[in-house]
PDB file of N, CA and C in Angstrom:
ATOM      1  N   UNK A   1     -52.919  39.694 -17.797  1.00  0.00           N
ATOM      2  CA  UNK A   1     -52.177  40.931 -17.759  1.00  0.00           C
ATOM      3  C   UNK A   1     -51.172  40.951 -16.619  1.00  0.00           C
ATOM      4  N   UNK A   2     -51.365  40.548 -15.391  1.00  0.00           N
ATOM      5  CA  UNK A   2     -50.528  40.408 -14.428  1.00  0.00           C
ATOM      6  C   UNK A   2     -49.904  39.439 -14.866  1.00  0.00           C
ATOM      7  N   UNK A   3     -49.840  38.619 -15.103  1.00  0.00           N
ATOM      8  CA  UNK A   3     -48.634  37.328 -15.702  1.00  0.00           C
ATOM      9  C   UNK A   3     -47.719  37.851 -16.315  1.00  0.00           C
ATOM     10  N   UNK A   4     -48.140  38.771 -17.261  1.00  0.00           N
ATOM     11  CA  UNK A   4     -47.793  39.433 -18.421  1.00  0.00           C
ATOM     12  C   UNK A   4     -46.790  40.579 -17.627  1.00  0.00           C
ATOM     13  N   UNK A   5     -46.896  41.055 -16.659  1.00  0.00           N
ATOM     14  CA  UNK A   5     -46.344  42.502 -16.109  1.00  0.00           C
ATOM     15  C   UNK A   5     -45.296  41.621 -15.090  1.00  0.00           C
ATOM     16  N   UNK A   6     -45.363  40.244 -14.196  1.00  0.00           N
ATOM     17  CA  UNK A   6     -44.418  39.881 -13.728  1.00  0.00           C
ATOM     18  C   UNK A   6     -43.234  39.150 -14.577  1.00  0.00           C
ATOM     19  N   UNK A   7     -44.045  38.371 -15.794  1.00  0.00           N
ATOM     20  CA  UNK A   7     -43.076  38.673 -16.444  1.00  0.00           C
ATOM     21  C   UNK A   7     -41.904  39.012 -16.875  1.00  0.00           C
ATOM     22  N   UNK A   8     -42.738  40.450 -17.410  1.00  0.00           N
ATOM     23  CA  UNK A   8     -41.734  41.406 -17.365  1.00  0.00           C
ATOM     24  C   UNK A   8     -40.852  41.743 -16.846  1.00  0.00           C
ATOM     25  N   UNK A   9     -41.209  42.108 -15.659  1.00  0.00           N
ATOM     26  CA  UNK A   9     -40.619  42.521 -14.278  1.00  0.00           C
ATOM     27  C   UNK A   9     -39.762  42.086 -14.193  1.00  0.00           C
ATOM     28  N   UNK A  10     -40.074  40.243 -13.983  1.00  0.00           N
ATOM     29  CA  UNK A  10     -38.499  39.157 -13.966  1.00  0.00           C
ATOM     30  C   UNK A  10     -37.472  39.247 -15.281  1.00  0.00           C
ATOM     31  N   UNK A  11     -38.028  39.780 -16.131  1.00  0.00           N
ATOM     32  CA  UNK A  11     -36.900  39.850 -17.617  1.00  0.00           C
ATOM     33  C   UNK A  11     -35.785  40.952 -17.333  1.00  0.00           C
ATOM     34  N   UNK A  12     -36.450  42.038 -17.000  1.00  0.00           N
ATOM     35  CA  UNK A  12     -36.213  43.069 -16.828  1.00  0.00           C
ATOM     36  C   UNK A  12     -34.676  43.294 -15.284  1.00  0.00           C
ATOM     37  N   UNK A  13     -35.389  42.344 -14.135  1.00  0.00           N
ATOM     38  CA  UNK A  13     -33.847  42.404 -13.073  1.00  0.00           C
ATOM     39  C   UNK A  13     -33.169  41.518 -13.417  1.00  0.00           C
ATOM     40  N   UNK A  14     -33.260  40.680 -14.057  1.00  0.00           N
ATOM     41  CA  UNK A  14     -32.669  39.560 -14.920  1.00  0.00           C
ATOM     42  C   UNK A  14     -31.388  40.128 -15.838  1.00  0.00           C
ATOM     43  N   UNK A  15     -31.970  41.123 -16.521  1.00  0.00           N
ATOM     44  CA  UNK A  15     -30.757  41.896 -17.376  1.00  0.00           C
ATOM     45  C   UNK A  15     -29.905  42.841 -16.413  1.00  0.00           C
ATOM     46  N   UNK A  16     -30.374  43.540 -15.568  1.00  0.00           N
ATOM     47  CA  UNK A  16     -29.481  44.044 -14.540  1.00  0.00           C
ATOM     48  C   UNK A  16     -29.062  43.617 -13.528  1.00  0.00           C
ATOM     49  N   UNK A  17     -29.011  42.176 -13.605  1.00  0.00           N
ATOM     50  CA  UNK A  17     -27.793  41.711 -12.561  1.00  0.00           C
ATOM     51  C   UNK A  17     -26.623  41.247 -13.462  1.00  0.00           C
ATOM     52  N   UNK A  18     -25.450  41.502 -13.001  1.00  0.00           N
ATOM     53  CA  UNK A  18     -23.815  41.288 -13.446  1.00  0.00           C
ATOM     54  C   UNK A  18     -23.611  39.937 -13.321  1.00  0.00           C
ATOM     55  N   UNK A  19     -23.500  39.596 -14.556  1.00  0.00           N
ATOM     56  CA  UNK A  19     -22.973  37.726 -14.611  1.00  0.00           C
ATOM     57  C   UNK A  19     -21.611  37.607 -13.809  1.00  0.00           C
ATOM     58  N   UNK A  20     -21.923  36.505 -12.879  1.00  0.00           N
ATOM     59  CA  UNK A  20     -20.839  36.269 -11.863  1.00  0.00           C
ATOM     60  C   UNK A  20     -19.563  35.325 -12.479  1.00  0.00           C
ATOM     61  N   UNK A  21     -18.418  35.491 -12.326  1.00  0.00           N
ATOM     62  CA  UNK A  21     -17.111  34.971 -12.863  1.00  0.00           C
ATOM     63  C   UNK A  21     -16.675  34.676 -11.903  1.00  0.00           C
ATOM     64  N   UNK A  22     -16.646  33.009 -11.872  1.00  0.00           N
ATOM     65  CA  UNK A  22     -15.558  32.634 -10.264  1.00  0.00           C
ATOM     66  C   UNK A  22     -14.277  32.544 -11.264  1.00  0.00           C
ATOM     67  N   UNK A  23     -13.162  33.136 -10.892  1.00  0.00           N
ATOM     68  CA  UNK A  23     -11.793  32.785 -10.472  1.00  0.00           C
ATOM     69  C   UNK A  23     -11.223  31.822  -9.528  1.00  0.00           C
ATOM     70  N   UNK A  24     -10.390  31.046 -10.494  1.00  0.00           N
ATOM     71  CA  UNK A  24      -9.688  29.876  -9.206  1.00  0.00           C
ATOM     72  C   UNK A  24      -7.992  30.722  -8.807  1.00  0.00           C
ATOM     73  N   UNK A  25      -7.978  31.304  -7.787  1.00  0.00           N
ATOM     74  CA  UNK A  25      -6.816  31.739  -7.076  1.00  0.00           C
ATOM     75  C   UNK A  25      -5.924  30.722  -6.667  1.00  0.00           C
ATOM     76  N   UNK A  26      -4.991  30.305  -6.772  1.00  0.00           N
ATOM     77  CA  UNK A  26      -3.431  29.336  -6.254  1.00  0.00           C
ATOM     78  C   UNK A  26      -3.067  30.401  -5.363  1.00  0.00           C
ATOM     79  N   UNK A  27      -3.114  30.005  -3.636  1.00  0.00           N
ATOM     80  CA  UNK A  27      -1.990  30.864  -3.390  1.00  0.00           C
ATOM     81  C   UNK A  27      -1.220  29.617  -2.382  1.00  0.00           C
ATOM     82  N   UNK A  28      -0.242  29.396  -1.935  1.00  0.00           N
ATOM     83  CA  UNK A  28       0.501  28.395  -1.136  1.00  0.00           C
ATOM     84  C   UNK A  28       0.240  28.762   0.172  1.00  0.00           C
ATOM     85  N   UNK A  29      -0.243  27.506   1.087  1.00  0.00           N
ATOM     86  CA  UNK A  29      -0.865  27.722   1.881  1.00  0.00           C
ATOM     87  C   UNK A  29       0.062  26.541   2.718  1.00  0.00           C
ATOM     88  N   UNK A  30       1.056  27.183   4.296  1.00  0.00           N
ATOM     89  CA  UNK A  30       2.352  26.840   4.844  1.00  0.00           C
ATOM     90  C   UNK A  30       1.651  25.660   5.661  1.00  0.00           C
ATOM     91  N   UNK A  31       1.722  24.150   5.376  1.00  0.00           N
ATOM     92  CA  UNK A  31       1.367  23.381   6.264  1.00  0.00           C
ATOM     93  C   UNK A  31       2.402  23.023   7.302  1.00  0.00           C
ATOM     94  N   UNK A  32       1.588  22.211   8.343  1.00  0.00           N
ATOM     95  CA  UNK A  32       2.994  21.743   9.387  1.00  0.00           C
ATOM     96  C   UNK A  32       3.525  20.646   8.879  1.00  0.00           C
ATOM     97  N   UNK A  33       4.790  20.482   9.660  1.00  0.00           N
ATOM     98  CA  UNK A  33       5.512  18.926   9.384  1.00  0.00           C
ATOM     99  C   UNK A  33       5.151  17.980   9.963  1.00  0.00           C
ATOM    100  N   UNK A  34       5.122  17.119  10.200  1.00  0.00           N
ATOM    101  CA  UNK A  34       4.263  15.821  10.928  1.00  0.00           C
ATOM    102  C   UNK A  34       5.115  14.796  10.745  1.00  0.00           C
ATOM    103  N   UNK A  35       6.713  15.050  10.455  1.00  0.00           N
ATOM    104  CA  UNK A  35       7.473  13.840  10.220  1.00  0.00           C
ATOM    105  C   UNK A  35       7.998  13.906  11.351  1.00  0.00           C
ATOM    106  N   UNK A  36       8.299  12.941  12.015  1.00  0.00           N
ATOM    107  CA  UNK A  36       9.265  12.646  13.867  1.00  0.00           C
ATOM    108  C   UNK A  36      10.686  12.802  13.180  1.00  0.00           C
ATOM    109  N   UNK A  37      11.101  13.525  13.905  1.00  0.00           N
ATOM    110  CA  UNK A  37      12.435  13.427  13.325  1.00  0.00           C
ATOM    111  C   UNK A  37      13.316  12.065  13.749  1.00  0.00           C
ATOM    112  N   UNK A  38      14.196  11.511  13.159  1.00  0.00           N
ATOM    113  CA  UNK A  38      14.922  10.260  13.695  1.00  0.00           C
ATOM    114  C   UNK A  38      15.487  10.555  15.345  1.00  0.00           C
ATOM    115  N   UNK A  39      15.783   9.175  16.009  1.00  0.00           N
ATOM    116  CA  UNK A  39      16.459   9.789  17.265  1.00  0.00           C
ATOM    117  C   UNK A  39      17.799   9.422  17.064  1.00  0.00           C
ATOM    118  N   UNK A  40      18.597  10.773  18.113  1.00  0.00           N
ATOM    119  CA  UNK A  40      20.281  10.530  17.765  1.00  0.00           C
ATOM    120  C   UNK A  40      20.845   9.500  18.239  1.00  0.00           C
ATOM    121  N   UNK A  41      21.466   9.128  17.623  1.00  0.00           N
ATOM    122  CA  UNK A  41      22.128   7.663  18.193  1.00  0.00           C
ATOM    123  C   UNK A  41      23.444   8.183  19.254  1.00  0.00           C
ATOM    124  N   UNK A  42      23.598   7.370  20.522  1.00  0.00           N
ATOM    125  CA  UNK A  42      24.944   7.045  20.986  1.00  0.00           C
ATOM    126  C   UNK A  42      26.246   7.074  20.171  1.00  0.00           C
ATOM    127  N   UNK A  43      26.676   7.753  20.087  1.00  0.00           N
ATOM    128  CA  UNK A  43      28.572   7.695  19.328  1.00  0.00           C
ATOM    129  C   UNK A  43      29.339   6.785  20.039  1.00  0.00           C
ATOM    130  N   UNK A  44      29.795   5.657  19.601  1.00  0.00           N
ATOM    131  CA  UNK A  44      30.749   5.419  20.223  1.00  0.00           C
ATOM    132  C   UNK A  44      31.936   6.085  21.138  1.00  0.00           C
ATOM    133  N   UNK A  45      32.886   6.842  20.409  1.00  0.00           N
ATOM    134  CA  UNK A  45      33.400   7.864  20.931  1.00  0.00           C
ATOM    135  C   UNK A  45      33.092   8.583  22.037  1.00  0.00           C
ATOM    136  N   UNK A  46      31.742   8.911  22.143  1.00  0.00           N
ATOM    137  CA  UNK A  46      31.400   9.706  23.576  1.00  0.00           C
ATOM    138  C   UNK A  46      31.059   8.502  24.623  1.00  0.00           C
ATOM    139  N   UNK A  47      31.343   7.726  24.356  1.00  0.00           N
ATOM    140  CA  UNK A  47      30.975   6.126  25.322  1.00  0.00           C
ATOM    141  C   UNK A  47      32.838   5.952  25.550  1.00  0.00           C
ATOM    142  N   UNK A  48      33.602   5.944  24.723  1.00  0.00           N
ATOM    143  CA  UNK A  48      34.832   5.685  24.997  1.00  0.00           C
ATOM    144  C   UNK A  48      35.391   6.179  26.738  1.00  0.00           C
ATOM    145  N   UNK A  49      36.109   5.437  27.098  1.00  0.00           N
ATOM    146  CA  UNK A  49      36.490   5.697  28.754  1.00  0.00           C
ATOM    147  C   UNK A  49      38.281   6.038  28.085  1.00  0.00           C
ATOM    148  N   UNK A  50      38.538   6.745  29.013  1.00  0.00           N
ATOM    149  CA  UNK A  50      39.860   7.455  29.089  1.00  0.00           C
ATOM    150  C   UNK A  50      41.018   6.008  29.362  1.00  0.00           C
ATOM    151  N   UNK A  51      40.356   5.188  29.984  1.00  0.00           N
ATOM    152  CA  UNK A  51      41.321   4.005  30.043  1.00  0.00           C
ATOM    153  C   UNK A  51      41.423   2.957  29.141  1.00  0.00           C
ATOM    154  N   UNK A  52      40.305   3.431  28.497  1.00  0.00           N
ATOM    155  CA  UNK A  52      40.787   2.237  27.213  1.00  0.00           C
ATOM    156  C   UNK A  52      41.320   3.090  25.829  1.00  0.00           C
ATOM    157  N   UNK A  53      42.467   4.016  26.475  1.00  0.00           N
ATOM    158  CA  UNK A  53      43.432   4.684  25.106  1.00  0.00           C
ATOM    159  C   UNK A  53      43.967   3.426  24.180  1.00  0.00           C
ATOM    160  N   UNK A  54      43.492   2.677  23.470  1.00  0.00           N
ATOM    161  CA  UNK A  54      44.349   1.279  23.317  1.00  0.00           C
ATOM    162  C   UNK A  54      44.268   1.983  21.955  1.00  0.00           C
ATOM    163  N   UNK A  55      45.001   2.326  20.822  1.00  0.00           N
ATOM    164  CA  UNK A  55      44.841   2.810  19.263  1.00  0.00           C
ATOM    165  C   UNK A  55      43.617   1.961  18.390  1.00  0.00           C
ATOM    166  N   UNK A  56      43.781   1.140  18.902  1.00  0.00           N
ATOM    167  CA  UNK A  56      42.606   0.032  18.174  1.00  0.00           C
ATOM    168  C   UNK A  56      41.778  -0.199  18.559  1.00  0.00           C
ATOM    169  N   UNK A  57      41.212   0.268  19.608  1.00  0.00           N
ATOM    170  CA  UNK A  57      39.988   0.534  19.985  1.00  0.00           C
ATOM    171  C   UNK A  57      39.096   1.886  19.766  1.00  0.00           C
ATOM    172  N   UNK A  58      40.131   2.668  20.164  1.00  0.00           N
ATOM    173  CA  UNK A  58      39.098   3.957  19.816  1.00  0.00           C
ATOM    174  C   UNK A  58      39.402   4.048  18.086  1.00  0.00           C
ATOM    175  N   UNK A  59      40.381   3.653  16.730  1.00  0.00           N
ATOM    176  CA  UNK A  59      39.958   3.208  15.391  1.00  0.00           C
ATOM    177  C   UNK A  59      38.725   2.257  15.503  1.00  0.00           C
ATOM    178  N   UNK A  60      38.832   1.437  15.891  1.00  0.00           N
ATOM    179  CA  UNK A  60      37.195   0.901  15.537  1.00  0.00           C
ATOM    180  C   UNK A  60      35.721   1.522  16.121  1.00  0.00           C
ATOM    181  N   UNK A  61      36.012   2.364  16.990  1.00  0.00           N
ATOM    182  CA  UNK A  61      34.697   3.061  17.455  1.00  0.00           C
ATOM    183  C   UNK A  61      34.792   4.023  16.969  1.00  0.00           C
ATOM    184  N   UNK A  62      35.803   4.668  16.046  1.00  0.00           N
ATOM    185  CA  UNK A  62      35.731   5.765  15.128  1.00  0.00           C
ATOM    186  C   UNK A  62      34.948   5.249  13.833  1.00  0.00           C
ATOM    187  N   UNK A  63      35.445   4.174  13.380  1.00  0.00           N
ATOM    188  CA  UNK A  63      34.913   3.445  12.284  1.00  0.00           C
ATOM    189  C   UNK A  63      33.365   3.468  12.442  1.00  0.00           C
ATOM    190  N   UNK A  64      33.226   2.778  13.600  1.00  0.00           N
ATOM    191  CA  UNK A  64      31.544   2.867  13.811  1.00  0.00           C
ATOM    192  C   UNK A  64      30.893   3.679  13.991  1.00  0.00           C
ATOM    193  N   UNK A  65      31.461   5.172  14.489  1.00  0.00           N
ATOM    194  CA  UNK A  65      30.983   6.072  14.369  1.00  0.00           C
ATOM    195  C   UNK A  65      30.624   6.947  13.239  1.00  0.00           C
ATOM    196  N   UNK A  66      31.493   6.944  12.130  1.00  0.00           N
ATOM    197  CA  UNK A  66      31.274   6.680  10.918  1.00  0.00           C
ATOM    198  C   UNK A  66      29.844   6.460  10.240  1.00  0.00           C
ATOM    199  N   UNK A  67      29.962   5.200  10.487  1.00  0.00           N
ATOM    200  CA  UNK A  67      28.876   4.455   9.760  1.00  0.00           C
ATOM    201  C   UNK A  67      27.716   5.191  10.782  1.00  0.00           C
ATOM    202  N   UNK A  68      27.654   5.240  12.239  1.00  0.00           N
ATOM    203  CA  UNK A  68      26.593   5.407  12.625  1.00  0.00           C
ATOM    204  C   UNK A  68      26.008   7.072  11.929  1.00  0.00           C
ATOM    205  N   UNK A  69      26.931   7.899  12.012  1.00  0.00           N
ATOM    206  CA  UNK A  69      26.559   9.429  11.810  1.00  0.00           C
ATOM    207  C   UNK A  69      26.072   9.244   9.926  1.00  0.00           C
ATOM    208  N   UNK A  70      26.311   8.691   8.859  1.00  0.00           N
ATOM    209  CA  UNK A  70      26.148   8.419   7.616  1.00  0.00           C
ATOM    210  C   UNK A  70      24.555   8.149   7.435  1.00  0.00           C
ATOM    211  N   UNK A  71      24.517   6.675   8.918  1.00  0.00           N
ATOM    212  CA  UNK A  71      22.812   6.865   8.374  1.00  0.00           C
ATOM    213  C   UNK A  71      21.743   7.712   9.088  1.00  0.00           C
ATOM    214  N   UNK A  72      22.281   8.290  10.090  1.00  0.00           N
ATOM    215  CA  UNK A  72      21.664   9.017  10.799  1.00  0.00           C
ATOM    216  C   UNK A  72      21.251  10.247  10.172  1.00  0.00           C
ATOM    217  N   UNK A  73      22.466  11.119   9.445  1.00  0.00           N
ATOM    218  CA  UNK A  73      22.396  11.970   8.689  1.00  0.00           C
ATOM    219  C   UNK A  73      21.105  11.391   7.273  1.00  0.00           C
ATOM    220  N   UNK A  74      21.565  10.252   6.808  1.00  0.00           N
ATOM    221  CA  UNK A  74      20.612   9.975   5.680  1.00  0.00           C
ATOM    222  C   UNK A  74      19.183  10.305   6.064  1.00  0.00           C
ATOM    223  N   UNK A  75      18.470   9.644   7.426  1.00  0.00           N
ATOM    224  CA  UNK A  75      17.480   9.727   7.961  1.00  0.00           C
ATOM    225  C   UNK A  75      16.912  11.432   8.197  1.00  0.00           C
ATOM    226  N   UNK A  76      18.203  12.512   8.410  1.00  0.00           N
ATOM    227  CA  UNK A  76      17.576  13.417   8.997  1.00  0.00           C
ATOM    228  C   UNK A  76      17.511  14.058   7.368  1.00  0.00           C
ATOM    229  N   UNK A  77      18.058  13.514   6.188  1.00  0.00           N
ATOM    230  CA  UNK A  77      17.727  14.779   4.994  1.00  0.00           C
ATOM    231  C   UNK A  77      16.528  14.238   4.440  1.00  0.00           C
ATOM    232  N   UNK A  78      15.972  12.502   5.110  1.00  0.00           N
ATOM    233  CA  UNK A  78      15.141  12.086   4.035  1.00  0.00           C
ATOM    234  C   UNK A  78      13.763  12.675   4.960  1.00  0.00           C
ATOM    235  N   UNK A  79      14.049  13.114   6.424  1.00  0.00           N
ATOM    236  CA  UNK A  79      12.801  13.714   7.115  1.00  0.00           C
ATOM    237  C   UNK A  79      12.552  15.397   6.187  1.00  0.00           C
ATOM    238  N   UNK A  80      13.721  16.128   5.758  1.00  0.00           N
ATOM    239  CA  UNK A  80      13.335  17.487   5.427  1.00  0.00           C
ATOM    240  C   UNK A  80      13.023  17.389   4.220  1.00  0.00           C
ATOM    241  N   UNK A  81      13.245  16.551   3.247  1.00  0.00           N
ATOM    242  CA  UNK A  81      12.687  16.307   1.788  1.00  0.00           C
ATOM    243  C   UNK A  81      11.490  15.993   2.269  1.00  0.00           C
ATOM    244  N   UNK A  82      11.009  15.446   2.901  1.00  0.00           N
ATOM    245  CA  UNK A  82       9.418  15.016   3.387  1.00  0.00           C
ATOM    246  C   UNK A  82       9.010  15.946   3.668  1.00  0.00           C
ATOM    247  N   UNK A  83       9.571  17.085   4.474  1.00  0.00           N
ATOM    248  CA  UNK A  83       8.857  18.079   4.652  1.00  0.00           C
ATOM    249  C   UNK A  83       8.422  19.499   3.781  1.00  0.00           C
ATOM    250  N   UNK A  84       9.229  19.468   2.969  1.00  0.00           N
ATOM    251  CA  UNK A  84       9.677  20.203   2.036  1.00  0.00           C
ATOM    252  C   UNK A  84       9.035  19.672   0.481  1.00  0.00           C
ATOM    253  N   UNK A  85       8.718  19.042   0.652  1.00  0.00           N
ATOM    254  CA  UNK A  85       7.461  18.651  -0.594  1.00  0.00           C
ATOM    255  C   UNK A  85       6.378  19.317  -0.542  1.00  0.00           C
TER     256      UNK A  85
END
């Protein structure tokens, strides 16, 4: 009879507890960046001395400056796409 009445008992809070529903929530969660940013390179140009006005000298350290700011820049958009993923 007691078997019989706990039982019960257990059938009974069994039906009055509320079946639990997990939900999976997405919400975006802001991590840090952890990419080093590149370091700036020397410009030619700001190395140039006032005495070497020669036209063909400061054209070729323009030239190289050029090229230097192209990959430098490449380096600093391929750090914010990294970060930005």
């Amino acid at each position: 009879m007691k078997t019989m009445l706990a039982l019960l008992a257990v059938v009974m809070l069994t039906a009055c507890t509320p079946s639990l529903v997990v939900k999976e929530v997405k919400v975006p969660v802001p991590v840090p960046c952890r990419i080093v940013s590149p370091e700036k390179p020397v410009y030619p140009l700001q190395e140039a001395k006032k005495d070497e006005a020669n036209i063909f000298n400061i054209t070729q350290k323009a030239l190289a400056e050029i090229e230097l700011r192209q990959g430098y820049e490449t380096k600093l958009e391929a750090a914010i796409t990294e970060c930005n993923k």
